[in-house]
PDB file of N, CA and C in Angstrom:
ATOM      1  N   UNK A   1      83.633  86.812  97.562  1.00  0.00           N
ATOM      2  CA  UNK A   1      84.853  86.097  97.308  1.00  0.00           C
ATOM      3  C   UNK A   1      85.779  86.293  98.509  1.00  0.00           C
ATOM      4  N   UNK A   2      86.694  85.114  98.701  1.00  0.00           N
ATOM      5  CA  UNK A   2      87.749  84.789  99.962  1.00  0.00           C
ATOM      6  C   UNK A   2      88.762  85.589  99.451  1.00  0.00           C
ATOM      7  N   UNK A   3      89.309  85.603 100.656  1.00  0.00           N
ATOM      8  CA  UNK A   3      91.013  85.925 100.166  1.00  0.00           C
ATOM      9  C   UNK A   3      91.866  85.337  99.764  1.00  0.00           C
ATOM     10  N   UNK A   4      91.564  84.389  99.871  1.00  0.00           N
ATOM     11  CA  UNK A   4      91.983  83.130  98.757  1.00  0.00           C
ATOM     12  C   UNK A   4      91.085  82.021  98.018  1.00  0.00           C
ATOM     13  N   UNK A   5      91.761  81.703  96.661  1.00  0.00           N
ATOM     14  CA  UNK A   5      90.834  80.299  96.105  1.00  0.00           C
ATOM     15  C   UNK A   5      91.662  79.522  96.103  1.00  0.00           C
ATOM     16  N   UNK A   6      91.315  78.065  96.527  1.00  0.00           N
ATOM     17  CA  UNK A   6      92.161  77.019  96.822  1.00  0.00           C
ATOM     18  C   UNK A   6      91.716  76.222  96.073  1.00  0.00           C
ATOM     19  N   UNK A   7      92.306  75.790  94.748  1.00  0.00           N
ATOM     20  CA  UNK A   7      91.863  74.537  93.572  1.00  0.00           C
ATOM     21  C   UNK A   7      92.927  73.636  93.355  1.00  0.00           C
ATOM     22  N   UNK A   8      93.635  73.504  92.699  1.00  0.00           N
ATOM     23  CA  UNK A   8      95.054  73.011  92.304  1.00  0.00           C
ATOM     24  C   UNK A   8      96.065  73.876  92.641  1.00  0.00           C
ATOM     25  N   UNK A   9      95.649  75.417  92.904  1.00  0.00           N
ATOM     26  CA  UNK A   9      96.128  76.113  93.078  1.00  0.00           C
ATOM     27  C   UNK A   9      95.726  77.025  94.356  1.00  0.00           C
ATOM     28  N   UNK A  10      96.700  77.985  94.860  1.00  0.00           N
ATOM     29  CA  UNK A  10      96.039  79.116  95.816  1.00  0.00           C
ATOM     30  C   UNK A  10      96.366  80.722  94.819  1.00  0.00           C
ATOM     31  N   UNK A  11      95.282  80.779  94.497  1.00  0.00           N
ATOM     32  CA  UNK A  11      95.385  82.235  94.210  1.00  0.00           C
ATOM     33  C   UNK A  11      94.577  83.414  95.512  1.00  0.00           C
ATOM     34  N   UNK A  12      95.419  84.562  95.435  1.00  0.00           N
ATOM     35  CA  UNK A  12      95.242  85.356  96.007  1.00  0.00           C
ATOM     36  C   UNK A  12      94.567  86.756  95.508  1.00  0.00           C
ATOM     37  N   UNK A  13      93.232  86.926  96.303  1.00  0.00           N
ATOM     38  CA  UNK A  13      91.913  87.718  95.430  1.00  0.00           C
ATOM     39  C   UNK A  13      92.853  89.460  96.234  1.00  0.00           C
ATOM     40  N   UNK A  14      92.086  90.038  95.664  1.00  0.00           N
ATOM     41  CA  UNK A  14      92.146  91.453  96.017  1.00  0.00           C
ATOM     42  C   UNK A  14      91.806  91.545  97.515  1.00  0.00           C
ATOM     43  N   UNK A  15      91.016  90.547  98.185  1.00  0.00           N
ATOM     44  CA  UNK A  15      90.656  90.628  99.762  1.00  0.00           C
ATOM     45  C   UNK A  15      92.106  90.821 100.115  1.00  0.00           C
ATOM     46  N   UNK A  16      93.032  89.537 100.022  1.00  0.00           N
ATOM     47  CA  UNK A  16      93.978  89.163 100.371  1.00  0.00           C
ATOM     48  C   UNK A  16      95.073  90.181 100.280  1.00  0.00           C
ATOM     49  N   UNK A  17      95.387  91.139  99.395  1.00  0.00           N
ATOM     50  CA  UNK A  17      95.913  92.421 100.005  1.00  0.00           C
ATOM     51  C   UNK A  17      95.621  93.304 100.680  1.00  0.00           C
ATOM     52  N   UNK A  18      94.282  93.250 100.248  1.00  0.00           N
ATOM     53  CA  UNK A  18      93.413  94.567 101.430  1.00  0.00           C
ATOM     54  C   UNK A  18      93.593  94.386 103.153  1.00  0.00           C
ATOM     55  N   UNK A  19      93.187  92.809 102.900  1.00  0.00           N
ATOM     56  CA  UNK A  19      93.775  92.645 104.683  1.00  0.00           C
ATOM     57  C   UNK A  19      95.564  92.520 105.039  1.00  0.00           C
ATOM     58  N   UNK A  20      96.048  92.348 103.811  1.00  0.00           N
ATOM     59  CA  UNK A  20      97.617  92.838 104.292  1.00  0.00           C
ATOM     60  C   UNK A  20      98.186  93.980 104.237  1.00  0.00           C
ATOM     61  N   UNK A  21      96.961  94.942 103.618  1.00  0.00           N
ATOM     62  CA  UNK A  21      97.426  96.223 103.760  1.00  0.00           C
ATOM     63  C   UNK A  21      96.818  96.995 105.506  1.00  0.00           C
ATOM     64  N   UNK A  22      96.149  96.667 105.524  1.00  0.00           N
ATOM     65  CA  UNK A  22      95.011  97.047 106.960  1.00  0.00           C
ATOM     66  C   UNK A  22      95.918  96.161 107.981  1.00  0.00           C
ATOM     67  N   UNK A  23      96.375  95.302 107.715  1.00  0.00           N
ATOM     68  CA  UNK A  23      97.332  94.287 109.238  1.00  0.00           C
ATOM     69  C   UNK A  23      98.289  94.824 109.333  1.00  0.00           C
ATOM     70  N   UNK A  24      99.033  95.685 108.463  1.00  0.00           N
ATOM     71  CA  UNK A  24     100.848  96.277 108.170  1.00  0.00           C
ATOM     72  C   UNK A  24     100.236  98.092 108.712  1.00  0.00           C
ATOM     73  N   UNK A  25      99.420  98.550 108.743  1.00  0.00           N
ATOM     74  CA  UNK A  25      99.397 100.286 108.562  1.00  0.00           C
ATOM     75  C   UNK A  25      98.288 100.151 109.809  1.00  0.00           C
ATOM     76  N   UNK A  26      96.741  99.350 109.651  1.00  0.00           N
ATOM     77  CA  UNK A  26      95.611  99.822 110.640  1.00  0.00           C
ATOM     78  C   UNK A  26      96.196  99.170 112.183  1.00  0.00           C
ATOM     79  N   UNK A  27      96.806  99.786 112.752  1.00  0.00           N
ATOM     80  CA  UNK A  27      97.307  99.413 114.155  1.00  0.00           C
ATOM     81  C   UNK A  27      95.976  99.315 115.471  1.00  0.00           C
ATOM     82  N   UNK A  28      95.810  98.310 115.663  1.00  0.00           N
ATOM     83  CA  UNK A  28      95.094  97.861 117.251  1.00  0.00           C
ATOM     84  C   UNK A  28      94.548  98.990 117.621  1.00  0.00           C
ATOM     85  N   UNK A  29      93.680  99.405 118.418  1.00  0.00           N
ATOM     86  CA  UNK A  29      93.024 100.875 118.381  1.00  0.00           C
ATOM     87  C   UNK A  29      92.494 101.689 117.489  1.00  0.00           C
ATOM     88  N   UNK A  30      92.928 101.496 116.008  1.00  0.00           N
ATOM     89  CA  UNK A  30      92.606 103.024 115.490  1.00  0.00           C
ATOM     90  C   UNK A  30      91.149 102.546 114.825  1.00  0.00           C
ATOM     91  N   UNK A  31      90.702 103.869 114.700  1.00  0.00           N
ATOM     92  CA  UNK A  31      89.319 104.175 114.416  1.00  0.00           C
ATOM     93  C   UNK A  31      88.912 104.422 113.115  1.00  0.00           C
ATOM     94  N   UNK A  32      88.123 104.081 112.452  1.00  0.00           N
ATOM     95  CA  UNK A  32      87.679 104.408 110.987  1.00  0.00           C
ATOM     96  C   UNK A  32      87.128 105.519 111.414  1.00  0.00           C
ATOM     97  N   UNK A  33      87.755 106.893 110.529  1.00  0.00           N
ATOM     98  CA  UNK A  33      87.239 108.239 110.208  1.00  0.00           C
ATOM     99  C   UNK A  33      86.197 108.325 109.071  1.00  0.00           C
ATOM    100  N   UNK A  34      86.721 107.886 108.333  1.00  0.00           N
ATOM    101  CA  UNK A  34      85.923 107.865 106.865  1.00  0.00           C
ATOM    102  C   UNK A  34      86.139 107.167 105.594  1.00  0.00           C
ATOM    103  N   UNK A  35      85.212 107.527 105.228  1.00  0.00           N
ATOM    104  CA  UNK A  35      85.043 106.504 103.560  1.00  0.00           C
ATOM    105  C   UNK A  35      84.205 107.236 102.522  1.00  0.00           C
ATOM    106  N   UNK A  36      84.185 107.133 101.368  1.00  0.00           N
ATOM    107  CA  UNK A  36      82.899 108.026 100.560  1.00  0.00           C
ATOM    108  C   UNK A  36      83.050 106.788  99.614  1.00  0.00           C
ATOM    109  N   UNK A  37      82.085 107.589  98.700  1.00  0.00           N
ATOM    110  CA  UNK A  37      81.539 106.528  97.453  1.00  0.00           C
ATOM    111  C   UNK A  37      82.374 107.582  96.406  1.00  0.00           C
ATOM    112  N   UNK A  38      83.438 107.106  95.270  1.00  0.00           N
ATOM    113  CA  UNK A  38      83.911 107.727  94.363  1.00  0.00           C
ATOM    114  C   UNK A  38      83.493 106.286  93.510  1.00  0.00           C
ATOM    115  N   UNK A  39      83.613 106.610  92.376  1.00  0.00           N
ATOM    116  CA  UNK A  39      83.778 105.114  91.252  1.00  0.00           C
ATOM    117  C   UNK A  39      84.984 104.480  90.803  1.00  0.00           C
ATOM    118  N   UNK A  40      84.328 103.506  91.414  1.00  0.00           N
ATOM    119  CA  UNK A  40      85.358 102.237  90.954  1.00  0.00           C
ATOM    120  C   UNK A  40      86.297 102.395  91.983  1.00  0.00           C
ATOM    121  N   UNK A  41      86.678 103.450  92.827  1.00  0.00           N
ATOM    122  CA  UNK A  41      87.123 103.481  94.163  1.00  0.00           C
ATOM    123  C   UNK A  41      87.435 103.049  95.717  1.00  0.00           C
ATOM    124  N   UNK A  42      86.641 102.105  96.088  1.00  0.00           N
ATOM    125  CA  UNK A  42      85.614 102.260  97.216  1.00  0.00           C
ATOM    126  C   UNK A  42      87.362 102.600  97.839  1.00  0.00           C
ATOM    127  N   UNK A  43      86.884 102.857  99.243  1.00  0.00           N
ATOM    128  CA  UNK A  43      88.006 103.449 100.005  1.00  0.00           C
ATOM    129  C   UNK A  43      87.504 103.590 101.739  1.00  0.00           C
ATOM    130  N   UNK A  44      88.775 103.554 102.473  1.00  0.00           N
ATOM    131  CA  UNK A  44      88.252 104.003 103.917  1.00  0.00           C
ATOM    132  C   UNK A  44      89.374 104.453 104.524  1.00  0.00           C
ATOM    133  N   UNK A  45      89.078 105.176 105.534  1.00  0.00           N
ATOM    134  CA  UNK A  45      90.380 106.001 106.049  1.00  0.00           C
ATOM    135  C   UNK A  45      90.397 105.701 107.653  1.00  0.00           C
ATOM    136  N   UNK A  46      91.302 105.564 108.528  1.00  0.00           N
ATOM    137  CA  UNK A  46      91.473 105.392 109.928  1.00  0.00           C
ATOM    138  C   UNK A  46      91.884 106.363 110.421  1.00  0.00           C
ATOM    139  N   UNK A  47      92.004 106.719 111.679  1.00  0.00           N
ATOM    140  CA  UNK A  47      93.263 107.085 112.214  1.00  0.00           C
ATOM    141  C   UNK A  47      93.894 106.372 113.219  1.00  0.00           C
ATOM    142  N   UNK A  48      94.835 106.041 113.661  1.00  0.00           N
ATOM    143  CA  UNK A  48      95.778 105.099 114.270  1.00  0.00           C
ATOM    144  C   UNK A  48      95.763 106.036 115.888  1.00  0.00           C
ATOM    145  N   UNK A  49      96.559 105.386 116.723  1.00  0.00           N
ATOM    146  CA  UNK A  49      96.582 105.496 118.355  1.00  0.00           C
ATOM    147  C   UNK A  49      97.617 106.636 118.048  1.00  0.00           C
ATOM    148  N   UNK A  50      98.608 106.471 117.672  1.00  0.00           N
ATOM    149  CA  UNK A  50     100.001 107.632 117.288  1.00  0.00           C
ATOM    150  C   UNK A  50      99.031 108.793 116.903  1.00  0.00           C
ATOM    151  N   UNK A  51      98.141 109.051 116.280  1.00  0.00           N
ATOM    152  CA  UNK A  51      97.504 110.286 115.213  1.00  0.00           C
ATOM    153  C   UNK A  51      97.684 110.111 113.928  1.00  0.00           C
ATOM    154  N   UNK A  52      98.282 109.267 113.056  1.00  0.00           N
ATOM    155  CA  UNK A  52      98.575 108.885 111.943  1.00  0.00           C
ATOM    156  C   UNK A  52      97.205 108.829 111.363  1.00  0.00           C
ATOM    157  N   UNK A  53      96.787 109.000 109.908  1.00  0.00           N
ATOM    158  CA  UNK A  53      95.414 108.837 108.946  1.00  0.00           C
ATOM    159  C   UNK A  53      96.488 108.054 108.156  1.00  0.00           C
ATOM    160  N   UNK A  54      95.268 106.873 107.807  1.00  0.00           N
ATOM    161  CA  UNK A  54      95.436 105.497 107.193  1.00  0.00           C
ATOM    162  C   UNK A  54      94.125 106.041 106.102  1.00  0.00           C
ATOM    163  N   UNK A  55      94.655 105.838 104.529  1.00  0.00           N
ATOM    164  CA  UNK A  55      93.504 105.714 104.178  1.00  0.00           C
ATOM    165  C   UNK A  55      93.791 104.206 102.742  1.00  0.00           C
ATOM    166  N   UNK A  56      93.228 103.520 102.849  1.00  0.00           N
ATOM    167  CA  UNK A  56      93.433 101.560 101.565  1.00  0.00           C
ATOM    168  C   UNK A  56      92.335 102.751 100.569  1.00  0.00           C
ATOM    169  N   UNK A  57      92.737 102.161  99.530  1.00  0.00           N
ATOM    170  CA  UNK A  57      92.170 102.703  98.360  1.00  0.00           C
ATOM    171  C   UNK A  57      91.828 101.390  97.438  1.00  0.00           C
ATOM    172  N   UNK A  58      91.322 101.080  97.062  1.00  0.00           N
ATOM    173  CA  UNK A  58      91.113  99.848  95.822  1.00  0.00           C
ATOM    174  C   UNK A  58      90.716 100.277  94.644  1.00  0.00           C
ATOM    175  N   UNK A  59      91.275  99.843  93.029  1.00  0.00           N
ATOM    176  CA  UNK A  59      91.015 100.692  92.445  1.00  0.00           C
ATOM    177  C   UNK A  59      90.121  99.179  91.489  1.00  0.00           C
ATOM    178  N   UNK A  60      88.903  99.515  91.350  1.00  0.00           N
ATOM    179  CA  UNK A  60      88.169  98.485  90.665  1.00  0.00           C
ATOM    180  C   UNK A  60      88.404  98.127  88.983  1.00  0.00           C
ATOM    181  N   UNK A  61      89.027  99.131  88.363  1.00  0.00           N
ATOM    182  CA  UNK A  61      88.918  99.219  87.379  1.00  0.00           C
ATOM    183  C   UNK A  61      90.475  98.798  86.246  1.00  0.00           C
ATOM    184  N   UNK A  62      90.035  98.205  85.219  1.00  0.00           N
ATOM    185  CA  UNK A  62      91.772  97.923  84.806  1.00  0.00           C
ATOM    186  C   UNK A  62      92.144  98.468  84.336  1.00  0.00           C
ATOM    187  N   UNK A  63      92.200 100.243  84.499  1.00  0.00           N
ATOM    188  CA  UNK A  63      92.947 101.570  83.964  1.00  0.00           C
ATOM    189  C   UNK A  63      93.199 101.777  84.942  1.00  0.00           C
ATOM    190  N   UNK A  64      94.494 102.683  84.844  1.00  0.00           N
ATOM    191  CA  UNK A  64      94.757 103.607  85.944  1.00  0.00           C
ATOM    192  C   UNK A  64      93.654 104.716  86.369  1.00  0.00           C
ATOM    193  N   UNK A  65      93.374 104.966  87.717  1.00  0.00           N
ATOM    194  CA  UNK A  65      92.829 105.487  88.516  1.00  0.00           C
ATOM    195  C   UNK A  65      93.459 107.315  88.589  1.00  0.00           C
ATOM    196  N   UNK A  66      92.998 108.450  88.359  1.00  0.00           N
ATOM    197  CA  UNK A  66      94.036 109.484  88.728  1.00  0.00           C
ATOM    198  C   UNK A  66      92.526 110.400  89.748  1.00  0.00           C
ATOM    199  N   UNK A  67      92.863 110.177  91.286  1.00  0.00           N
ATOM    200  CA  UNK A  67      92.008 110.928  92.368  1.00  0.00           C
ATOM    201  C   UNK A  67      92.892 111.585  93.537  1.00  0.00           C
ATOM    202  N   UNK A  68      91.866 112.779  93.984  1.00  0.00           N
ATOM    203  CA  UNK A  68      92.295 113.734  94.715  1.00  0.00           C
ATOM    204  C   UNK A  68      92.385 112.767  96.236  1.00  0.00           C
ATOM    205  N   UNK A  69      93.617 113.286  96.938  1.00  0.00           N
ATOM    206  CA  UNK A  69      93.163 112.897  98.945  1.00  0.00           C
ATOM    207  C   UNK A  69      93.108 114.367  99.559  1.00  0.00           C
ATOM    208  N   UNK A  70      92.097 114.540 100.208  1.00  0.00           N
ATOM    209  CA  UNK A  70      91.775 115.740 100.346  1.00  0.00           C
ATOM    210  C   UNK A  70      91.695 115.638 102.467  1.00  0.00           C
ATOM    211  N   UNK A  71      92.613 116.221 102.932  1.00  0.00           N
ATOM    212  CA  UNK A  71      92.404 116.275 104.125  1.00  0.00           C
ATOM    213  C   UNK A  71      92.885 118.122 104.844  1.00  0.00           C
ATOM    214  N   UNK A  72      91.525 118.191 105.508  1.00  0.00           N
ATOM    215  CA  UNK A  72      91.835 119.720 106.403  1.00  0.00           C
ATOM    216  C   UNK A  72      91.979 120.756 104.731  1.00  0.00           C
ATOM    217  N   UNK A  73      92.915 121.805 104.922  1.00  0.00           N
ATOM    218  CA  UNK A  73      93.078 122.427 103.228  1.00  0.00           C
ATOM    219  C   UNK A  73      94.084 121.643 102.224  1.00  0.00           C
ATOM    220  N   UNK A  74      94.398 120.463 102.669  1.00  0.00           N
ATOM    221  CA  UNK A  74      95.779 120.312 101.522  1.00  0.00           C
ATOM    222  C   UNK A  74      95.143 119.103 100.761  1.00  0.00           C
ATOM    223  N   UNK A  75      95.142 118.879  99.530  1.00  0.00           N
ATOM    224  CA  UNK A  75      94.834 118.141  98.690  1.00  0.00           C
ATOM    225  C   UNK A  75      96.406 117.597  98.067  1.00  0.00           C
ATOM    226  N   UNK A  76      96.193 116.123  97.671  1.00  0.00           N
ATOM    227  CA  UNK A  76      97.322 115.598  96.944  1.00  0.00           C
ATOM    228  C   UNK A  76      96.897 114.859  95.640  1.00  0.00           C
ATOM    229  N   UNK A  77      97.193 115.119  94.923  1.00  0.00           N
ATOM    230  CA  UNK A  77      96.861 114.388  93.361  1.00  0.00           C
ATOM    231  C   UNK A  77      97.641 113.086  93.394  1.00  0.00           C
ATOM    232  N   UNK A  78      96.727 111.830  93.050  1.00  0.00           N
ATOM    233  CA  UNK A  78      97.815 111.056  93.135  1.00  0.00           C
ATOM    234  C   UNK A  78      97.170 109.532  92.110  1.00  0.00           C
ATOM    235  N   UNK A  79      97.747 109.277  91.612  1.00  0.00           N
ATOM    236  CA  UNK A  79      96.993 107.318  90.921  1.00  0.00           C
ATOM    237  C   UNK A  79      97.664 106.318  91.284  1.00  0.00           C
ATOM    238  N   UNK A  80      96.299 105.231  90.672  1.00  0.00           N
ATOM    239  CA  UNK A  80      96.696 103.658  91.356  1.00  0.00           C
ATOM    240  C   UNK A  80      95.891 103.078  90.495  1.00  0.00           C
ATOM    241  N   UNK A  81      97.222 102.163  89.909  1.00  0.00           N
ATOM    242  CA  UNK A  81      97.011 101.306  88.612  1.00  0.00           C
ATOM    243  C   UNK A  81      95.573 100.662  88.653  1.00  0.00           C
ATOM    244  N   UNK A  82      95.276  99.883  87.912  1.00  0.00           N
ATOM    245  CA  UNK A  82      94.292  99.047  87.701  1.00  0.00           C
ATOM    246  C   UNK A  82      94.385  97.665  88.347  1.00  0.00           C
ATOM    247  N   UNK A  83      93.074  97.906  88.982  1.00  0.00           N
ATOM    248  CA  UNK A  83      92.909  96.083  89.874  1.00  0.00           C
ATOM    249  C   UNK A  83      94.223  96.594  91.641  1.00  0.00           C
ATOM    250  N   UNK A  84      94.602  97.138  91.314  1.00  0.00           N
ATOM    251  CA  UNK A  84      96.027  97.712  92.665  1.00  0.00           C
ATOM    252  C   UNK A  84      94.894  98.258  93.709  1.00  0.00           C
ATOM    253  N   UNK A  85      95.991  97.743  94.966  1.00  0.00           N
ATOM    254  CA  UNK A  85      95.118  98.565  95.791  1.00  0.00           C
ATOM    255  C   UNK A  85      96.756  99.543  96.465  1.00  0.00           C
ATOM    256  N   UNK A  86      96.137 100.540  97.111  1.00  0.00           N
ATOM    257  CA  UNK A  86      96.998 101.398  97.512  1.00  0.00           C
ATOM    258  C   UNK A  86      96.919 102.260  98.955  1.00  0.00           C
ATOM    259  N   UNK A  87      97.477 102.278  99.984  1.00  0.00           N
ATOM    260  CA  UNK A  87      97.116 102.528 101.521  1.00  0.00           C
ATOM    261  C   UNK A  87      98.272 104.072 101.396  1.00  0.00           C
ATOM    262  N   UNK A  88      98.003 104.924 101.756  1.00  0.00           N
ATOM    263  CA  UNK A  88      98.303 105.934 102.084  1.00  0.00           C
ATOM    264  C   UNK A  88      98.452 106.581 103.327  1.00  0.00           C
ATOM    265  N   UNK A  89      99.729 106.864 104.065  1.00  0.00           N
ATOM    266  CA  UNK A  89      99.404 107.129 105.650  1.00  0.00           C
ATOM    267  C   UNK A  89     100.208 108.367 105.508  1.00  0.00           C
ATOM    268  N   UNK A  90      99.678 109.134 106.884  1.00  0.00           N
ATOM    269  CA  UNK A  90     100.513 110.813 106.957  1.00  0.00           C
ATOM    270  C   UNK A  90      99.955 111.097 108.278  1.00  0.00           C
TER     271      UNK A  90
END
C-alpha cells in the first residue's frame, strides 16, 4: 500500500506519516543503526550528522502498545496508541 489512496477521496495510509516522520527528524546523512523484530512493532533507529538517535516506531496493533527503548545502560518505558506511529530522538 501507497501513502496515499486516491478515489473520490485522498486518504492518507500509515506510509504517509512514516515518511513525514523520517523527512522532519532523519536528516541528509544519517545512518540507520538499528531495527529488531518486537510484535506488532516493527521499528528502526538512525543516527543523524549532529549525533542525535532517531528511532519511528509503528505500532500495528489497535491497542495501546507499552515497550522498553533501551540504549547504552538507560532504558525508558514508554507507549504508542494503536495504528500511531511514534519517532523518538535524544
Amino acid at each position: 500500500m501507497g501513502a496515499l489512496t486516491i478515489g473520490n477521496s485522498v486518504n492518507r495510509n500509515v506510509s504517509y506519516y512514516i515518511i513525514a516522520h523520517a523527512s522532519k527528524f532523519v536528516k541528509t546523512g544519517s545512518k540507520r543503526i538499528a531495527s529488531n523484530t518486537v510484535s506488532n512493532l516493527p521499528n528502526v533507529a538512525f543516527i543523524t550528522p549532529e549525533g542525535k538517535k532517531v528511532l519511528i516506531v509503528l505500532n500495528e496493533s489497535n491497542t495501546v502498545q507499552t515497550f522498553n527503548i533501551q540504549f547504552n545502560e538507560r532504558i525508558v518505558i514508554t507507549d504508542l496508541a494503536g495504528g500511531a506511529v511514534g519517532t523518538y530522538v535524544w
